[in-house]
C-alpha atoms as a PDB file:
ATOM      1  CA  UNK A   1       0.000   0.000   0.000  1.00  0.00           C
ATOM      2  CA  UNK A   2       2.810   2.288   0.794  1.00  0.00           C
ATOM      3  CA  UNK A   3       4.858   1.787  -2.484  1.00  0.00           C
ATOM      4  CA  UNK A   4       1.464   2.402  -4.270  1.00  0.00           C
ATOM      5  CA  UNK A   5       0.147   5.379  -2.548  1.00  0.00           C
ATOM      6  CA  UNK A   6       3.770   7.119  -1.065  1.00  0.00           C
ATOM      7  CA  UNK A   7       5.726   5.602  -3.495  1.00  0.00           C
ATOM      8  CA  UNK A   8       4.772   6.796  -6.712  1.00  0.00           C
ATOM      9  CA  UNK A   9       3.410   3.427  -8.396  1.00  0.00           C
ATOM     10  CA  UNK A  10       0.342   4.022  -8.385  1.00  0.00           C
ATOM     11  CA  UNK A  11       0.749   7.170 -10.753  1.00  0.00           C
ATOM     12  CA  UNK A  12       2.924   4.577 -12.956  1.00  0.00           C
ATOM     13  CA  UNK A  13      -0.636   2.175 -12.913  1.00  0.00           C
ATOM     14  CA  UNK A  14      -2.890   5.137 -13.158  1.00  0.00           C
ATOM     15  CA  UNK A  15      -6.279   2.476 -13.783  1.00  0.00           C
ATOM     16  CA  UNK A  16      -8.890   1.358 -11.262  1.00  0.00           C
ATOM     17  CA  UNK A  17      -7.540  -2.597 -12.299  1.00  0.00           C
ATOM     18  CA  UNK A  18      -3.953  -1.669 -11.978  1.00  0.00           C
ATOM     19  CA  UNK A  19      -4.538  -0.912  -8.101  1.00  0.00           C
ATOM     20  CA  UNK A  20      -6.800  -3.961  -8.133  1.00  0.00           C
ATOM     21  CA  UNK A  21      -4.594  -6.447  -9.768  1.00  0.00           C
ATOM     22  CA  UNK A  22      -1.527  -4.902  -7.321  1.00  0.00           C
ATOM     23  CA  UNK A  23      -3.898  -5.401  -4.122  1.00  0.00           C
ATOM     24  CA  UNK A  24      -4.708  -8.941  -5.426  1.00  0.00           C
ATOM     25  CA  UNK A  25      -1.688  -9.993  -5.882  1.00  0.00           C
ATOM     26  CA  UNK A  26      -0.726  -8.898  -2.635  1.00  0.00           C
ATOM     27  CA  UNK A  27      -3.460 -10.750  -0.550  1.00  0.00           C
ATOM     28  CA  UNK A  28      -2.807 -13.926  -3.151  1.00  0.00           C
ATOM     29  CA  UNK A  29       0.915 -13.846  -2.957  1.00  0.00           C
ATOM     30  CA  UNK A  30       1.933 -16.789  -0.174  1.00  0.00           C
ATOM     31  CA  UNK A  31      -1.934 -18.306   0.585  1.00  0.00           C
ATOM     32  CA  UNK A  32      -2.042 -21.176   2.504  1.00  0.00           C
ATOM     33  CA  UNK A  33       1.881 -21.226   2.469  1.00  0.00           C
ATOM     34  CA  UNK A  34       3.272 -24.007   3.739  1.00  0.00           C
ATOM     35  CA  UNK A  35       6.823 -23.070   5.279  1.00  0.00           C
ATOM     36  CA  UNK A  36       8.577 -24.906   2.844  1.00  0.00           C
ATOM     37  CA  UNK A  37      10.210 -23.866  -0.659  1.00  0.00           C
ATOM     38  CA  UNK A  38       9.606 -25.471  -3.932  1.00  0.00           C
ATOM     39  CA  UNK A  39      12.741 -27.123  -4.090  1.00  0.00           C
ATOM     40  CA  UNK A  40      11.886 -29.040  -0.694  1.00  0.00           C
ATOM     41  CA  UNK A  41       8.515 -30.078  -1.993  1.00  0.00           C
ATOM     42  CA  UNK A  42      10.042 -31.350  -4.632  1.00  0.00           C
ATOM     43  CA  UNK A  43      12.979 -33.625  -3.415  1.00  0.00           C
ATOM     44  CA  UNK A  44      10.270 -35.029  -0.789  1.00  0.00           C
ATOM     45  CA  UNK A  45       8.107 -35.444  -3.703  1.00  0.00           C
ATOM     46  CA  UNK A  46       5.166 -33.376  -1.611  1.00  0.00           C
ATOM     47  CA  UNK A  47       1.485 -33.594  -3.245  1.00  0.00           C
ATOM     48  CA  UNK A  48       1.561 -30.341  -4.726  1.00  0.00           C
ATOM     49  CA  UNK A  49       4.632 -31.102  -6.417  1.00  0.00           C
ATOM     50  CA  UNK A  50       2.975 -34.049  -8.178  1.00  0.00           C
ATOM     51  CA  UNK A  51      -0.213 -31.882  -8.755  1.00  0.00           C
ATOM     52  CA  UNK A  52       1.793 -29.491 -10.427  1.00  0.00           C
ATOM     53  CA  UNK A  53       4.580 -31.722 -12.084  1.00  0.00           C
ATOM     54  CA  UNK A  54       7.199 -30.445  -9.935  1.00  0.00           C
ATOM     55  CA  UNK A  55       6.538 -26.884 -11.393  1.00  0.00           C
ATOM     56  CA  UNK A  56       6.777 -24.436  -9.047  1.00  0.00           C
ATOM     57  CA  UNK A  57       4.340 -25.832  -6.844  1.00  0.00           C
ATOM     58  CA  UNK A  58       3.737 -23.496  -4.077  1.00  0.00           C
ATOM     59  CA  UNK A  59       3.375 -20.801  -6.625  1.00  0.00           C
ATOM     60  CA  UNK A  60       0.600 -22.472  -8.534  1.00  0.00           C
ATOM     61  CA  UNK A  61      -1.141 -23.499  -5.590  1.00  0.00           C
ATOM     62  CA  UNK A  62      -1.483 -19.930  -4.501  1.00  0.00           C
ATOM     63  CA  UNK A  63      -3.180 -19.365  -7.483  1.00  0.00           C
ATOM     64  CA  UNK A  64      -5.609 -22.136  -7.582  1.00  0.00           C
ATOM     65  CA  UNK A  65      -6.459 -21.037  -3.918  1.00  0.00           C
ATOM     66  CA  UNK A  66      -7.289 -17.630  -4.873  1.00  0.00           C
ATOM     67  CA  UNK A  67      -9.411 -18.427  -7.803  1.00  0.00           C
ATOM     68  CA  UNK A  68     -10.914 -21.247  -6.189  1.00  0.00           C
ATOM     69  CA  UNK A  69     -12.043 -18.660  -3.339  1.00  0.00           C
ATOM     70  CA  UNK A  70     -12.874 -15.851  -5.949  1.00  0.00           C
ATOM     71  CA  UNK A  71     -15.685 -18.646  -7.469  1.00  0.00           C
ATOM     72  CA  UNK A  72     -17.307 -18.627  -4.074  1.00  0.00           C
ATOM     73  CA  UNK A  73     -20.421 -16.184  -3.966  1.00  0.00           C
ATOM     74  CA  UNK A  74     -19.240 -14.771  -1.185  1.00  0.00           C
ATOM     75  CA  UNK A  75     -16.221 -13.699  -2.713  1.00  0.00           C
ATOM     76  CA  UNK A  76     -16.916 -13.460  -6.541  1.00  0.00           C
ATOM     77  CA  UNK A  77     -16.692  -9.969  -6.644  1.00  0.00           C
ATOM     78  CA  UNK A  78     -15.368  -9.942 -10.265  1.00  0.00           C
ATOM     79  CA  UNK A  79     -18.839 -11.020 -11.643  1.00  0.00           C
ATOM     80  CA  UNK A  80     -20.083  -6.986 -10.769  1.00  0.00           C
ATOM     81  CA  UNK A  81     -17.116  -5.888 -12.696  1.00  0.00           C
END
């Protein structure tokens, strides 16, 4: 919030979705992190590194969580948009 508003960046975004997709990605960014890194998940050959094929697998489960919470009524504020 700081870099956006103090820092200047939101200037550089200057749309409504630029702020959005910034907040998002904020809030999204380590979901339901487990601790661990990839490469641990990985060599222990974790769950989500078979769901994803050993492809950065905390990353795309971040992202699965967040759209799989953004399909929920209660949080499907993108239909209004």
């Amino acid at each position: 919030h700081v870099l956006l508003t103090r820092g200047g960046l939101a200037r550089r975004l200057g749309e409504d979705m630029g702020m959005l997709a910034s907040y998002l990605a904020a809030i999204i960014h380590d979901t339901e992190h487990k601790g661990l890194n990839n490469d641990f998940l990985v060599r222990v050959v974790d769950d989500l590194a078979i769901t994803y094929n050993d492809n950065s697998p905390m990353e795309n489960h971040h992202a699965a969580a967040a759209f799989r919470a953004m399909r929920q009524r209660d949080y499907a504020f993108t239909r209004k948009m």
